[in-house]
Protein backbone atom coordinates (compact mmCIF):
# COMPACT_ATOMS: atom_id res chain seq x y z
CA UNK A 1 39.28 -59.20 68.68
CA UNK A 2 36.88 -61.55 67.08
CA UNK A 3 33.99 -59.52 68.36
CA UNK A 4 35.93 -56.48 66.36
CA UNK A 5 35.87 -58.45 63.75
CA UNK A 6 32.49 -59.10 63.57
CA UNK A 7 31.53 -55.16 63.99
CA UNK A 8 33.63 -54.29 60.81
CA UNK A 9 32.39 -57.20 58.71
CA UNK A 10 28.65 -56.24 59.51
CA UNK A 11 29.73 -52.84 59.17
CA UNK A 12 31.07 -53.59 55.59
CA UNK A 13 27.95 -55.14 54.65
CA UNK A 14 25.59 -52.17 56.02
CA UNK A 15 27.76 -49.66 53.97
CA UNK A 16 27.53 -52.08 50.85
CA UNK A 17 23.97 -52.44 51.28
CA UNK A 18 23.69 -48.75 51.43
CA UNK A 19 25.41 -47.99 48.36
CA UNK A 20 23.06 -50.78 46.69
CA UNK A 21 20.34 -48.38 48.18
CA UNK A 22 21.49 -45.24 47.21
CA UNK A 23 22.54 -46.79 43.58
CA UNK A 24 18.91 -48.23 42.77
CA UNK A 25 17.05 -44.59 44.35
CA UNK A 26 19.75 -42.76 41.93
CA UNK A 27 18.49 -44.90 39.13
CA UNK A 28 14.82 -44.90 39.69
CA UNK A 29 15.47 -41.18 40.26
CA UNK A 30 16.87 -40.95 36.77
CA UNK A 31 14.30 -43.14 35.11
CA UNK A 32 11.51 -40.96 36.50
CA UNK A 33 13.31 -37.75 35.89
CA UNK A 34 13.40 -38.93 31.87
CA UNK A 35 9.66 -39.87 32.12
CA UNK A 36 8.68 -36.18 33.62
CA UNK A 37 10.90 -34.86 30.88
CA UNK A 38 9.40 -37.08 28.23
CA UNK A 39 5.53 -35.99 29.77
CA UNK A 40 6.66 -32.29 29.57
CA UNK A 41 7.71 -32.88 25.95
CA UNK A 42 4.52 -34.08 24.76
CA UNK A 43 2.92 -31.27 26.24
CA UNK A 44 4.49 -28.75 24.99
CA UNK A 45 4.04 -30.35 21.46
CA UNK A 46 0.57 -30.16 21.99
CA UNK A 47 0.57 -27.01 23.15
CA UNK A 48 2.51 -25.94 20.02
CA UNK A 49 0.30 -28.21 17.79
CA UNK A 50 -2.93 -26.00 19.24
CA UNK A 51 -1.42 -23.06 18.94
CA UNK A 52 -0.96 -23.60 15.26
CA UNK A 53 -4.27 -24.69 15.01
CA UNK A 54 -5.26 -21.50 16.74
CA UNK A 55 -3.18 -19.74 13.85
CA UNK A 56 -4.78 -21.21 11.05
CA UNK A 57 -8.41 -20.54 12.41
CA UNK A 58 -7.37 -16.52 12.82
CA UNK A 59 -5.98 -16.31 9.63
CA UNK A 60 -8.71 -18.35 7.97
CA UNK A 61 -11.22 -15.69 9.70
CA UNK A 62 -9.24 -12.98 8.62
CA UNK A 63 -9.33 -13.93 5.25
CA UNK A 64 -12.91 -13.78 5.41
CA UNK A 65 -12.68 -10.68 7.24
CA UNK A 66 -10.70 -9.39 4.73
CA UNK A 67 -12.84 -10.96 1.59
CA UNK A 68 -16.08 -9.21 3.42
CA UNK A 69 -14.19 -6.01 3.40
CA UNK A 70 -13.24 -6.13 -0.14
CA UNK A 71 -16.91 -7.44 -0.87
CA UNK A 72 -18.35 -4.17 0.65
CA UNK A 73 -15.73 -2.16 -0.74
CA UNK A 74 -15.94 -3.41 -4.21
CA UNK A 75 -19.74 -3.32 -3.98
CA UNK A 76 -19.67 0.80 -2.66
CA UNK A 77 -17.58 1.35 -5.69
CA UNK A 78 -19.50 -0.12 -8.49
CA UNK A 79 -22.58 1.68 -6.75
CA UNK A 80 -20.63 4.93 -6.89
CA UNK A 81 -19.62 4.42 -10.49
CA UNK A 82 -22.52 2.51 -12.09
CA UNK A 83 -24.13 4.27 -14.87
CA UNK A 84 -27.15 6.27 -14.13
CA UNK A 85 -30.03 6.11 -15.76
CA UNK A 86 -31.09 9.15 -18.20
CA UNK A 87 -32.72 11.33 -16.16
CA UNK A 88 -35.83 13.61 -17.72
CA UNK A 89 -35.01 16.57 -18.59
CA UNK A 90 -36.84 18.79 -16.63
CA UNK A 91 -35.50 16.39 -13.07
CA UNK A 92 -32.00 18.29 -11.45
CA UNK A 93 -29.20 16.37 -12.08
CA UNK A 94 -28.56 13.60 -8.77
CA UNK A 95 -24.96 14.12 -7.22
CA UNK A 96 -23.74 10.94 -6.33
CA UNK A 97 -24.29 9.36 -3.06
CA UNK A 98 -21.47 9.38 -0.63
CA UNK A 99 -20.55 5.99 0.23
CA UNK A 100 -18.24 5.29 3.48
CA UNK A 101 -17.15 1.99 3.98
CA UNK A 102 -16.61 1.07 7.94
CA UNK A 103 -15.26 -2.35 9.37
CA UNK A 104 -16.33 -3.38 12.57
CA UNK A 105 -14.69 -6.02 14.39
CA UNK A 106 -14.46 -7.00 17.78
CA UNK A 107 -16.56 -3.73 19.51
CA UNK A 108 -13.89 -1.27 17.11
CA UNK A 109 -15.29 0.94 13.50
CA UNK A 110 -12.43 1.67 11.49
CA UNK A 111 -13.45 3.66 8.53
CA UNK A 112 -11.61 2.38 5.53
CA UNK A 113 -11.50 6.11 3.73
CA UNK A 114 -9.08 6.66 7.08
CA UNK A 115 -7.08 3.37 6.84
CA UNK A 116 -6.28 4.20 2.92
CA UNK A 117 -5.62 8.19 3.90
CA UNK A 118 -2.77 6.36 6.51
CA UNK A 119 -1.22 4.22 4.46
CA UNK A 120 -0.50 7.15 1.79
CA UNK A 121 1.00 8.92 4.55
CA UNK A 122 3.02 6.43 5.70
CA UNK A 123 4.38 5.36 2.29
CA UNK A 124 5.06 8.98 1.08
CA UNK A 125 6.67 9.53 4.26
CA UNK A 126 8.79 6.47 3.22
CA UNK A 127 9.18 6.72 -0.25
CA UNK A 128 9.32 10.20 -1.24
CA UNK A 129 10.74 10.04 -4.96
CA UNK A 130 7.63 7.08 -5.56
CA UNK A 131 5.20 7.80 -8.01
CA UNK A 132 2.21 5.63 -6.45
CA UNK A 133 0.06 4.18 -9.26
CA UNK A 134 -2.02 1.44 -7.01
CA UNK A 135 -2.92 0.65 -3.54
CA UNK A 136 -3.84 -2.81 -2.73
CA UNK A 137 -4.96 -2.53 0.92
CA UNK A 138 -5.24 -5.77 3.14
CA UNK A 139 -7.62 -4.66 6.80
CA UNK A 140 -6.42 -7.24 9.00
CA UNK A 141 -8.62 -6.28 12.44
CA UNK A 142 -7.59 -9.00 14.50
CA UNK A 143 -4.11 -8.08 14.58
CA UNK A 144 -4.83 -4.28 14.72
CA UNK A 145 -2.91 -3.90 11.36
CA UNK A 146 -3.53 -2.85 7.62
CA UNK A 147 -1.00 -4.09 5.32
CA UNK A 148 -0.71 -2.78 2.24
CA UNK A 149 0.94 -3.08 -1.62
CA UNK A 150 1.94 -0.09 -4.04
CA UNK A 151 2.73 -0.52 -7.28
CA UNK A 152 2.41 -4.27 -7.14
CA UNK A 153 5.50 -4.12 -4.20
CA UNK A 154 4.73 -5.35 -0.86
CA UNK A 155 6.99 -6.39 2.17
CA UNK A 156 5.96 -7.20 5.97
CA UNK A 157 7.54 -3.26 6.82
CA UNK A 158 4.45 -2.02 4.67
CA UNK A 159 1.96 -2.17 7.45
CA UNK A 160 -0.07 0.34 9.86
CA UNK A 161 -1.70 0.37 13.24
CA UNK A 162 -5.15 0.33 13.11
């Protein structure tokens, strides 16, 4: 019987000893669980943090995308309307030139005559009562998209597929 005794006390101690065990894996389990989950964290606010970055540098370039555009545009129309110069009288009157603005980006032309001729469509089709007395037209290539304002009334709905 003392022998029995023996075998139940060491017993006692070996499933004590376990639990010990299987209580300090559990908690360095835990503790390196929180650290993965920490690790993930900060990578995922850097990858947020670069994406935003990457954001800011298309819509910066787009912006000058969009400035180049209105450059080229404004600079076709003052060509098209600039005053001419008398011409003698015996010379034929000159027509004037025909000026076609294209944007090229990225390996696509988009000709803007085409981009303006879709964006009347598209707000007539919308807005069939509107008088339209302006078109501000914004030629954003990088998203595939012109956005545009009438009358001095713009929303994110006024847009078309380039």
């Amino acid at each position: 019987m003392a022998d029995a005794k023996k075998v139940e006390r060491k017993i006692e101690n070996v499933v004590k000893t376990a639990g010990k065990k299987f209580e300090a894996a559990a908690q360095t389990a835990e503790k390196k669980a929180e650290t993965v989950a920490q690790t993930v964290e900060k990578k995922a606010e850097t990858v947020v943090k670069k994406a935003e970055i990457v954001a800011q540098t298309a819509e910066k370039k787009a912006e000058i995308v969009a400035q180049k555009a209105e450059t080229v545009i404004k600079t076709a129309s003052q060509k098209a309307t600039a005053p001419k110069a008398a011409a003698p009288k015996a010379a034929a009157p000159k027509a004037d030139p025909v000026a076609n603005v294209v944007i090229e980006y990225m390996g696509k032309s988009i000709a803007a005559k085409d981009v303006l001729a879709g964006v009347k469509k598209a707000f007539a089709k919308a807005h069939k009562d509107t008088v339209v007395k302006t078109i501000d037209l914004y030629i954003k290539p990088e998203e595939g998209v012109a956005y545009y304002v009438v009358n001095g009334v713009g929303t994110d709905e006024y847009k078309i597929m380039l």
